[in-house]
PDB file of N, CA and C in Angstrom:
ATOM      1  N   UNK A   1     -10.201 -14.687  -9.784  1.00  0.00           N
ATOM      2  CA  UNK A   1      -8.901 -14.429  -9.192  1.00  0.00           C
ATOM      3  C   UNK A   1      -9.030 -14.620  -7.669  1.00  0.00           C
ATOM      4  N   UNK A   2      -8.442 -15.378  -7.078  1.00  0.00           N
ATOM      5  CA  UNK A   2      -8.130 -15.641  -5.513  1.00  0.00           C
ATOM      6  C   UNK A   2      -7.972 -14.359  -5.025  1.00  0.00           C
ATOM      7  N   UNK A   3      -8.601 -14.124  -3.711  1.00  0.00           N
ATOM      8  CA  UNK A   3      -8.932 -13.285  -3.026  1.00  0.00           C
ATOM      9  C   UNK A   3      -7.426 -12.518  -2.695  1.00  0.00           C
ATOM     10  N   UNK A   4      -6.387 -13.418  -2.363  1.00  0.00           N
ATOM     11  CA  UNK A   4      -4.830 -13.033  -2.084  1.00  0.00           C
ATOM     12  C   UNK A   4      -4.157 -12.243  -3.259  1.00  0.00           C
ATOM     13  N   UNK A   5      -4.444 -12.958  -4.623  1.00  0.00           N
ATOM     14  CA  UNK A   5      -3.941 -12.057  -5.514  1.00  0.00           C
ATOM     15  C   UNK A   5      -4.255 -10.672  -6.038  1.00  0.00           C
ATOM     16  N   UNK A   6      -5.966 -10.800  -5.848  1.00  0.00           N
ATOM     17  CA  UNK A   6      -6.355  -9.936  -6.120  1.00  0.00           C
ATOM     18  C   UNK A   6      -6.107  -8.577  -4.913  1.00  0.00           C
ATOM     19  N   UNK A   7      -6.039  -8.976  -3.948  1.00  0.00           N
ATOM     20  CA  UNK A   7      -5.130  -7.571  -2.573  1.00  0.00           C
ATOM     21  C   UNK A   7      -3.671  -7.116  -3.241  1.00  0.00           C
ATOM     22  N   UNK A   8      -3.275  -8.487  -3.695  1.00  0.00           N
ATOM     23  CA  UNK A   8      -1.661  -8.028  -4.402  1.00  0.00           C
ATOM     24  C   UNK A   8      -1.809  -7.216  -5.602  1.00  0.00           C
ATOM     25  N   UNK A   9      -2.778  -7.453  -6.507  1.00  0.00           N
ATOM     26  CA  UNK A   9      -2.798  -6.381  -7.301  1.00  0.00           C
ATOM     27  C   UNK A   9      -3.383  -5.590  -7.165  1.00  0.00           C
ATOM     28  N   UNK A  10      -4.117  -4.871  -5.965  1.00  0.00           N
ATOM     29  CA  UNK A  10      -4.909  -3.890  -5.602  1.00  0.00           C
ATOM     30  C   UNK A  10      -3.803  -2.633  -4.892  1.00  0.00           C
ATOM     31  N   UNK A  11      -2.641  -3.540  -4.455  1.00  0.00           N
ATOM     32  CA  UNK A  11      -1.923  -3.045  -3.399  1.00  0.00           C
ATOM     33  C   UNK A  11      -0.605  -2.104  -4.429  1.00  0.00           C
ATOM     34  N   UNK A  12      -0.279  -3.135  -5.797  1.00  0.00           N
ATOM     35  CA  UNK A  12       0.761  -2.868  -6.527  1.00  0.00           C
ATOM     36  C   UNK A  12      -0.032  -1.366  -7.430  1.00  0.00           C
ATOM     37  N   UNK A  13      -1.246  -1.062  -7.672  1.00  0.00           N
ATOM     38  CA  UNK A  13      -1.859  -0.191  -8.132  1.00  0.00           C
ATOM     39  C   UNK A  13      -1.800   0.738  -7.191  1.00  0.00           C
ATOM     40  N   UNK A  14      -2.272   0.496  -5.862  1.00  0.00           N
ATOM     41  CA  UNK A  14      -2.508   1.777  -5.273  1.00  0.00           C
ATOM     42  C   UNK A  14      -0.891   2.513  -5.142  1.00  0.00           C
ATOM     43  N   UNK A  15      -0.012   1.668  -5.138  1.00  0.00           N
ATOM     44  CA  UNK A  15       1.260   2.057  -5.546  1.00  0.00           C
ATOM     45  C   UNK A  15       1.924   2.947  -6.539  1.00  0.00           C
ATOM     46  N   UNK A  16       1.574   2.114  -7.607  1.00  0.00           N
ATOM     47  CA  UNK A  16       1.632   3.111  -9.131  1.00  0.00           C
ATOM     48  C   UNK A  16       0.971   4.449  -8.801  1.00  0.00           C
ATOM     49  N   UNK A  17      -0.233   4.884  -8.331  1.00  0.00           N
ATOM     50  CA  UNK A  17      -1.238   5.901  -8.250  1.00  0.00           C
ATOM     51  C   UNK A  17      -0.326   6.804  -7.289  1.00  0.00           C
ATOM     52  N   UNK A  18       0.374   6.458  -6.083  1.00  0.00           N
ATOM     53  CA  UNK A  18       1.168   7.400  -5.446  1.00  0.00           C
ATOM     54  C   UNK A  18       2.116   7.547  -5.692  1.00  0.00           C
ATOM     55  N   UNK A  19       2.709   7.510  -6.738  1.00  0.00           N
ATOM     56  CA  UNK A  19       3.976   7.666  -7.460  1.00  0.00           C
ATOM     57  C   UNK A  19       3.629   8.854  -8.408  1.00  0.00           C
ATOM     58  N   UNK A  20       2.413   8.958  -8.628  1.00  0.00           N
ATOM     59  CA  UNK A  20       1.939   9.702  -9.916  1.00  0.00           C
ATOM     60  C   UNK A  20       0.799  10.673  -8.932  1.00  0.00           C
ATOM     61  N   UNK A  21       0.599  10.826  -7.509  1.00  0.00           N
ATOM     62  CA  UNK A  21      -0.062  12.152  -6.435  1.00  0.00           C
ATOM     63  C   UNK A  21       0.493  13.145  -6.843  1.00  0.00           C
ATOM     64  N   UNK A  22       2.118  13.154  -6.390  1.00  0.00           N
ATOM     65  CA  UNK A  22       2.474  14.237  -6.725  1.00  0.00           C
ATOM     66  C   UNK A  22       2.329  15.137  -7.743  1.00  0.00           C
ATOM     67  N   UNK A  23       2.252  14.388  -8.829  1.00  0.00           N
ATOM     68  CA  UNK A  23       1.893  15.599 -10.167  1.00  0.00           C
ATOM     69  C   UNK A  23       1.081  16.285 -10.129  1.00  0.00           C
ATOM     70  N   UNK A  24      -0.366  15.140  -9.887  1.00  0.00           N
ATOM     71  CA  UNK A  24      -1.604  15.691  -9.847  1.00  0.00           C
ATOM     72  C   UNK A  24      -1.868  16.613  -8.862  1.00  0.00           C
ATOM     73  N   UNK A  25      -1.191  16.217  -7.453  1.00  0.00           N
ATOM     74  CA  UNK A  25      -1.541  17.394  -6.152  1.00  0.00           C
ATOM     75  C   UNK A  25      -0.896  18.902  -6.843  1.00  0.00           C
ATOM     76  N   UNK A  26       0.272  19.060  -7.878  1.00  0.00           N
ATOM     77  CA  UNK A  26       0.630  20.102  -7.961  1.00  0.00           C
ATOM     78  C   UNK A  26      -0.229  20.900  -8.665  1.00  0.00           C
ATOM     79  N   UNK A  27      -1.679  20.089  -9.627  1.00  0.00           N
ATOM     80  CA  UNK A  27      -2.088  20.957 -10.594  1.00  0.00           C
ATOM     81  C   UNK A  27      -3.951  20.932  -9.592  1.00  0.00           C
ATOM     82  N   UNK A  28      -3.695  20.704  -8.024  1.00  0.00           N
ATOM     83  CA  UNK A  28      -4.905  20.687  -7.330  1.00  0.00           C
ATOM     84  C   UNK A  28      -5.721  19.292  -7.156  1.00  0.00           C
ATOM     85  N   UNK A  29      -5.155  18.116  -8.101  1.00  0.00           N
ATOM     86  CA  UNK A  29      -5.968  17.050  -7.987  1.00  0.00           C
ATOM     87  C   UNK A  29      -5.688  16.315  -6.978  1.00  0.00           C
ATOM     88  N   UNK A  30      -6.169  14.850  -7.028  1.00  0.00           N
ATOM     89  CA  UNK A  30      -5.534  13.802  -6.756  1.00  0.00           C
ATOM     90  C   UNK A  30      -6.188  12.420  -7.105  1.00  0.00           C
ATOM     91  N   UNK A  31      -6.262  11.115  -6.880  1.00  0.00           N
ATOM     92  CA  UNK A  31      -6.766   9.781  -7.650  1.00  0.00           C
ATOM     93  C   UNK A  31      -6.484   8.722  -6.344  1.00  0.00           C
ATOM     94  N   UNK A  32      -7.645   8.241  -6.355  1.00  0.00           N
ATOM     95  CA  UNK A  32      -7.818   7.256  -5.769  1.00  0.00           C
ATOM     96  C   UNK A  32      -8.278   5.957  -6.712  1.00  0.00           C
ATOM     97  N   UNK A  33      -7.826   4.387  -6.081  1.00  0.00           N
ATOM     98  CA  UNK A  33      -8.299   3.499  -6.444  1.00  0.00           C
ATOM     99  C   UNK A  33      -9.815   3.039  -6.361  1.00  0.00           C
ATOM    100  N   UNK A  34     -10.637   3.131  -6.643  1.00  0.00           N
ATOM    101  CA  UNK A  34     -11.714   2.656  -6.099  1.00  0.00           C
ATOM    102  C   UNK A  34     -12.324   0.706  -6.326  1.00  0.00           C
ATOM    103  N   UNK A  35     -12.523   0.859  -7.276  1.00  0.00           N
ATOM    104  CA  UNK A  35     -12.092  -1.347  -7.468  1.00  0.00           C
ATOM    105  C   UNK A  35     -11.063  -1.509  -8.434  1.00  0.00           C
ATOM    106  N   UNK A  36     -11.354  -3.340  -8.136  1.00  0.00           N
ATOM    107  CA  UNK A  36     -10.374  -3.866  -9.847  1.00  0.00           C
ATOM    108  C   UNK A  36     -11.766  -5.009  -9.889  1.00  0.00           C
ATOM    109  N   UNK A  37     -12.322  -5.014 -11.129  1.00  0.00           N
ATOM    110  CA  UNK A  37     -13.365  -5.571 -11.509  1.00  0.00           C
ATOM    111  C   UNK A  37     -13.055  -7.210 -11.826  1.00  0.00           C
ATOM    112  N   UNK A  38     -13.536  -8.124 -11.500  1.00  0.00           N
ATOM    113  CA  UNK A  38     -13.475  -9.223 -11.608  1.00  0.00           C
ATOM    114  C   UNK A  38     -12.767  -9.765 -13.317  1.00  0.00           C
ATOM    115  N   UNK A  39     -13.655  -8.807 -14.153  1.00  0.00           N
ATOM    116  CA  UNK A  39     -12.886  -8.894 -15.847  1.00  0.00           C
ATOM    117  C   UNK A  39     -11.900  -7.876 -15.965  1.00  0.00           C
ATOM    118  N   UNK A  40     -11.089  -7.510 -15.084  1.00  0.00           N
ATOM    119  CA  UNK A  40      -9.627  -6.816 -15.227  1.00  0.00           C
ATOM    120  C   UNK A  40      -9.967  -5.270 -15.668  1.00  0.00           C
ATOM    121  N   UNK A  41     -10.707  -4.684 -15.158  1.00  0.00           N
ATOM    122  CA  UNK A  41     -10.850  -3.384 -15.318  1.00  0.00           C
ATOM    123  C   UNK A  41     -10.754  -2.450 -13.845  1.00  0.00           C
ATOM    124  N   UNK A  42      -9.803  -1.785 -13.734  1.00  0.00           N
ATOM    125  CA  UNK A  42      -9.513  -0.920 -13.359  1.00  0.00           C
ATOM    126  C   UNK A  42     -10.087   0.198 -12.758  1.00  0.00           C
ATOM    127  N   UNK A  43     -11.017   0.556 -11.686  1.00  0.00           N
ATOM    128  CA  UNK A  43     -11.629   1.530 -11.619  1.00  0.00           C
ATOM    129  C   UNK A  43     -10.926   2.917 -10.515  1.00  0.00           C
ATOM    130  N   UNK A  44     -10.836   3.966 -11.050  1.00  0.00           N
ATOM    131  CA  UNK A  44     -10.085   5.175 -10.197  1.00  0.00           C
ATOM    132  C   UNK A  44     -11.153   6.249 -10.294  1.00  0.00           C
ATOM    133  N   UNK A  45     -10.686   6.704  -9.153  1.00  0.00           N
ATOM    134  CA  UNK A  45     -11.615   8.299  -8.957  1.00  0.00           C
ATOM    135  C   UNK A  45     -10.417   9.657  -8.952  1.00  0.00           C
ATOM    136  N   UNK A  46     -10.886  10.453  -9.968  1.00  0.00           N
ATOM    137  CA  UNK A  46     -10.332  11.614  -9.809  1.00  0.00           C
ATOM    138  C   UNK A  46     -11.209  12.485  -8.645  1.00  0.00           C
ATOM    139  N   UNK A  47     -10.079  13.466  -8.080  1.00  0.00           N
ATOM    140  CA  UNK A  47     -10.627  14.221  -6.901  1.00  0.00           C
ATOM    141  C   UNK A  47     -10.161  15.734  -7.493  1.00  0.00           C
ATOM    142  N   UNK A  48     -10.857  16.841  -7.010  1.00  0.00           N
ATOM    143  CA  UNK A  48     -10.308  18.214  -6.900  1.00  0.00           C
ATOM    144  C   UNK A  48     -10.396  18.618  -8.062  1.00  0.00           C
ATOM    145  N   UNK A  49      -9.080  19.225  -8.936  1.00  0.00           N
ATOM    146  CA  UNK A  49      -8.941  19.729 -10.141  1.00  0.00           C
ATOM    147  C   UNK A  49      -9.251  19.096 -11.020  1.00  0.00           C
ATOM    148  N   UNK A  50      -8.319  18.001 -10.627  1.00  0.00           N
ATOM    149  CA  UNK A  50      -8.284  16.435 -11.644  1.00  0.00           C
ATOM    150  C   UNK A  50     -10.202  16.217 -12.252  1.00  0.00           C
ATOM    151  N   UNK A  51     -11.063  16.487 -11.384  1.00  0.00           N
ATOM    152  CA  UNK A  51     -12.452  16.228 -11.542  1.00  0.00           C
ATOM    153  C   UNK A  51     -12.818  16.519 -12.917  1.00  0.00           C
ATOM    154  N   UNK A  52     -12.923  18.317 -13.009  1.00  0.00           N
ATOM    155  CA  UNK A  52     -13.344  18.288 -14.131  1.00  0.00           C
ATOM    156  C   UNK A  52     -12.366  19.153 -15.180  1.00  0.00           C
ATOM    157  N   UNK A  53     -11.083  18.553 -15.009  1.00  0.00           N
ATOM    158  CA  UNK A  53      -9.846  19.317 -16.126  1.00  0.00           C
ATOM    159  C   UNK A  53      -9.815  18.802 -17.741  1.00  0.00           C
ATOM    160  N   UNK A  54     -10.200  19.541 -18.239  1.00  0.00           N
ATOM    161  CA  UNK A  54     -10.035  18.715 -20.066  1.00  0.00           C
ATOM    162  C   UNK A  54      -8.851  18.084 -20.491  1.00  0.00           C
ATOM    163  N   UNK A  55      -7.979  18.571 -19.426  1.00  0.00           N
ATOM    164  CA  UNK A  55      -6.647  17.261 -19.907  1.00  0.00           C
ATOM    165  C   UNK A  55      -6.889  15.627 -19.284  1.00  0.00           C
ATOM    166  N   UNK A  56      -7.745  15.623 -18.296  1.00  0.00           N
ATOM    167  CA  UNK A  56      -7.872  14.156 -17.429  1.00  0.00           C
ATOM    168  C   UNK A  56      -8.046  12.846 -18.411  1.00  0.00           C
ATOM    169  N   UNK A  57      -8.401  13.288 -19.827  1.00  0.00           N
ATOM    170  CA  UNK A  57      -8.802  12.043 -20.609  1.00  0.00           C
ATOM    171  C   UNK A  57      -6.884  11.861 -20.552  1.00  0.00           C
ATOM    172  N   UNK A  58      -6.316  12.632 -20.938  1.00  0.00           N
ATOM    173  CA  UNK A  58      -4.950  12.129 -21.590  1.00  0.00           C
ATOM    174  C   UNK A  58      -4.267  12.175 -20.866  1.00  0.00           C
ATOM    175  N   UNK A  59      -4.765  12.452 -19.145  1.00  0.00           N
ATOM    176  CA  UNK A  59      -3.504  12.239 -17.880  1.00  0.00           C
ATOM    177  C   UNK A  59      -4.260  10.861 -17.866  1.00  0.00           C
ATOM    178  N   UNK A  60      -5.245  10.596 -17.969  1.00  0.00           N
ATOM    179  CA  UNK A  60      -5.741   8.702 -17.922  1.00  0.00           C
ATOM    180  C   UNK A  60      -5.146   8.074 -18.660  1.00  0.00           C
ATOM    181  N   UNK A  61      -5.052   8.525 -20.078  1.00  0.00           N
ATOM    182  CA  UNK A  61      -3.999   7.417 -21.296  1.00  0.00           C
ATOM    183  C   UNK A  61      -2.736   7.310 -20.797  1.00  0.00           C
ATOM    184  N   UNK A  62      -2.470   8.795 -20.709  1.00  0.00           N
ATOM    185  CA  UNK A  62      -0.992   8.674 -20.985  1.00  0.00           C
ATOM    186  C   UNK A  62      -0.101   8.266 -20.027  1.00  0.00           C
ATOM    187  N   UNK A  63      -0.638   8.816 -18.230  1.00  0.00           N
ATOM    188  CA  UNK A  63      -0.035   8.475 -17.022  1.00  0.00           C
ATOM    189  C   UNK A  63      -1.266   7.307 -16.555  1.00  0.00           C
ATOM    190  N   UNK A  64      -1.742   7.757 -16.147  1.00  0.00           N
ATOM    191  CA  UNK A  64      -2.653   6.471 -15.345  1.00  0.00           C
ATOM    192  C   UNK A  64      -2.601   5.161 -15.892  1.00  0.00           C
ATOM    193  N   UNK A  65      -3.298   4.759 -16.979  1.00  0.00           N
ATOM    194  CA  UNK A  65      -3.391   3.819 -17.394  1.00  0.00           C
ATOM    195  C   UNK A  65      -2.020   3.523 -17.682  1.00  0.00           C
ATOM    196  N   UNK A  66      -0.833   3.956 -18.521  1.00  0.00           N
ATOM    197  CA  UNK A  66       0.342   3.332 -18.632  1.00  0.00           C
ATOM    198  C   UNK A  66       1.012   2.899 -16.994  1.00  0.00           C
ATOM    199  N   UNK A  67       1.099   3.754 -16.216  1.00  0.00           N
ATOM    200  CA  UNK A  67       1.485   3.444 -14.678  1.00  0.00           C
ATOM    201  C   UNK A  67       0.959   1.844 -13.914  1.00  0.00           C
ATOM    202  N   UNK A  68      -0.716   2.208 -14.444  1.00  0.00           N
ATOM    203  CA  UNK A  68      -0.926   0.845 -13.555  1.00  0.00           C
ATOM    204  C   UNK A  68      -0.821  -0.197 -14.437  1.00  0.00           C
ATOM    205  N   UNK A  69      -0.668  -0.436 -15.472  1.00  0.00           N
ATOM    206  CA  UNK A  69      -0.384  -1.557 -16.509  1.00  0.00           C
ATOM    207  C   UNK A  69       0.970  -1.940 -16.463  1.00  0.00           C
ATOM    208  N   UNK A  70       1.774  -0.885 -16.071  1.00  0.00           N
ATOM    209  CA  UNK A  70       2.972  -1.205 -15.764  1.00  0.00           C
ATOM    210  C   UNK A  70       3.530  -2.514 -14.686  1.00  0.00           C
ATOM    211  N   UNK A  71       2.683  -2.148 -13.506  1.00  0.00           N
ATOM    212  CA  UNK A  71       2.747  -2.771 -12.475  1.00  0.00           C
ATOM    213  C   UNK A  71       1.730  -3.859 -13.029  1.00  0.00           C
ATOM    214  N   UNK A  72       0.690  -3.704 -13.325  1.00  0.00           N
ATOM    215  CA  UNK A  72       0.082  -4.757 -13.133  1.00  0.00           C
ATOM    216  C   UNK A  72      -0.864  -5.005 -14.019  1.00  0.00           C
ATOM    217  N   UNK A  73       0.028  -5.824 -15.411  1.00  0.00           N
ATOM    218  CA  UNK A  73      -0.271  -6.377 -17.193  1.00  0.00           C
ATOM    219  C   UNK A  73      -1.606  -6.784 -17.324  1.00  0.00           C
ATOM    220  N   UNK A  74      -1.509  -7.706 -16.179  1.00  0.00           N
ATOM    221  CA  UNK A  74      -3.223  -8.710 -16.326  1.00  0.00           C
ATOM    222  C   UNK A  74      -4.298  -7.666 -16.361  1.00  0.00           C
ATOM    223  N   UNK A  75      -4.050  -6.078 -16.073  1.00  0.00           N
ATOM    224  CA  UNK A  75      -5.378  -5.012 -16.589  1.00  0.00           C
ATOM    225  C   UNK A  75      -5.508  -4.731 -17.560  1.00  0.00           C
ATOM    226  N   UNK A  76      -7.060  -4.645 -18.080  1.00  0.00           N
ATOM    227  CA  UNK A  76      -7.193  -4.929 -19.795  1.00  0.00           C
ATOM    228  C   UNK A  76      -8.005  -3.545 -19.744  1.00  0.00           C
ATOM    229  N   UNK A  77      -8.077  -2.641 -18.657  1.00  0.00           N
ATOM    230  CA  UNK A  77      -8.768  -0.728 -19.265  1.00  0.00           C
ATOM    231  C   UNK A  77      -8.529  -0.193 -17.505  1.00  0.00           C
ATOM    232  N   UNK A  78      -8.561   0.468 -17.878  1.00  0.00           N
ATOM    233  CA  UNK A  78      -8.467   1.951 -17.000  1.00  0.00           C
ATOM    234  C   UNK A  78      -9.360   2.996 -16.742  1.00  0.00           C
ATOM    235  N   UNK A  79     -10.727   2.885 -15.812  1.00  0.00           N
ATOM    236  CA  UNK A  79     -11.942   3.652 -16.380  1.00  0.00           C
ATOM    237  C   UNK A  79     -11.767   4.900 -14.967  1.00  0.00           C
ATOM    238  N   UNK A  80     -11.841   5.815 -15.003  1.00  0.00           N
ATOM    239  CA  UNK A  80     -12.175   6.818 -14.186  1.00  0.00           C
ATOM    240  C   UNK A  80     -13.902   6.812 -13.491  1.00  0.00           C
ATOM    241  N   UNK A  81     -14.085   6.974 -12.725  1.00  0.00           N
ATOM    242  CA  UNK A  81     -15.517   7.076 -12.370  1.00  0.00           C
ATOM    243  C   UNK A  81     -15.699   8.653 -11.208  1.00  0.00           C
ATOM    244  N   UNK A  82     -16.577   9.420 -11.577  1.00  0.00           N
ATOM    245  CA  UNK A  82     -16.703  10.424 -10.596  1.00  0.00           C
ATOM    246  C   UNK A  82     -18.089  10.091 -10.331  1.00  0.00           C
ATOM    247  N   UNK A  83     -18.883  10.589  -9.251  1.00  0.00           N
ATOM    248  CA  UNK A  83     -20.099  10.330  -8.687  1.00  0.00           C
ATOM    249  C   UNK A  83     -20.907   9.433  -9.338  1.00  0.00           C
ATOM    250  N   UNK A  84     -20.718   8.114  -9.348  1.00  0.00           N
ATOM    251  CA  UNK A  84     -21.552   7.325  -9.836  1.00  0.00           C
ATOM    252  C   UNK A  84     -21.349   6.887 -12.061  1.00  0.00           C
ATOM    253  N   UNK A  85     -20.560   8.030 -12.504  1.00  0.00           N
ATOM    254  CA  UNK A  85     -20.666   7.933 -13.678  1.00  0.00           C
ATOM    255  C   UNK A  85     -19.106   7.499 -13.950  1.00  0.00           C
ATOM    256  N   UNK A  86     -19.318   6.998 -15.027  1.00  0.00           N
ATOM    257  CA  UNK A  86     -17.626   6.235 -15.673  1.00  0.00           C
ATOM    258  C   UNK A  86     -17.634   7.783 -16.457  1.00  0.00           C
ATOM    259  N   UNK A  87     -16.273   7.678 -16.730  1.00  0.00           N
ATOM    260  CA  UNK A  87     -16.098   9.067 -17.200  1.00  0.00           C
ATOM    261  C   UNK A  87     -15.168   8.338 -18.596  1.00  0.00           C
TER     262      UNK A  87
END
């Protein structure tokens, strides 16, 4: 992917993700982008609550991953990563 598109879809994600702060800041979290992998994977960091909450698998299905797929189809997963580990 050309270096231009790939900022455009870096930019349309980090988008989706602040549309969806607010929730998370209310329950202590928050999510950052961290890459988009050359084979269309998605990488985000949960922060704060969000870290280690037993709902984060199904705020990833259900909000995260639907949010940034929304914006931006050509992503084929949605992986969370905290210190070094995919979660």
């Amino acid at each position: 992917m050309p270096r231009r598109e790939l900022e455009q879809l870096e930019q349309r994600i980090r988008e989706a993700l602040a549309e969806l702060r607010p929730f998370l800041a209310a329950d202590g979290g928050d999510i950052t982008l961290e890459e988009v992998t050359a084979d269309g994977i998605a990488r985000v960091r949960l922060h704060g609550a969000c870290r280690g909450c037993a709902m984060s698998p199904m705020t990833m299905k259900a909000g995260v991953e639907e949010a940034i797929k929304r914006v931006a189809p050509s992503i084929k997963a949605v992986e969370a990563v905290n210190m070094g580990e995919v979660v």
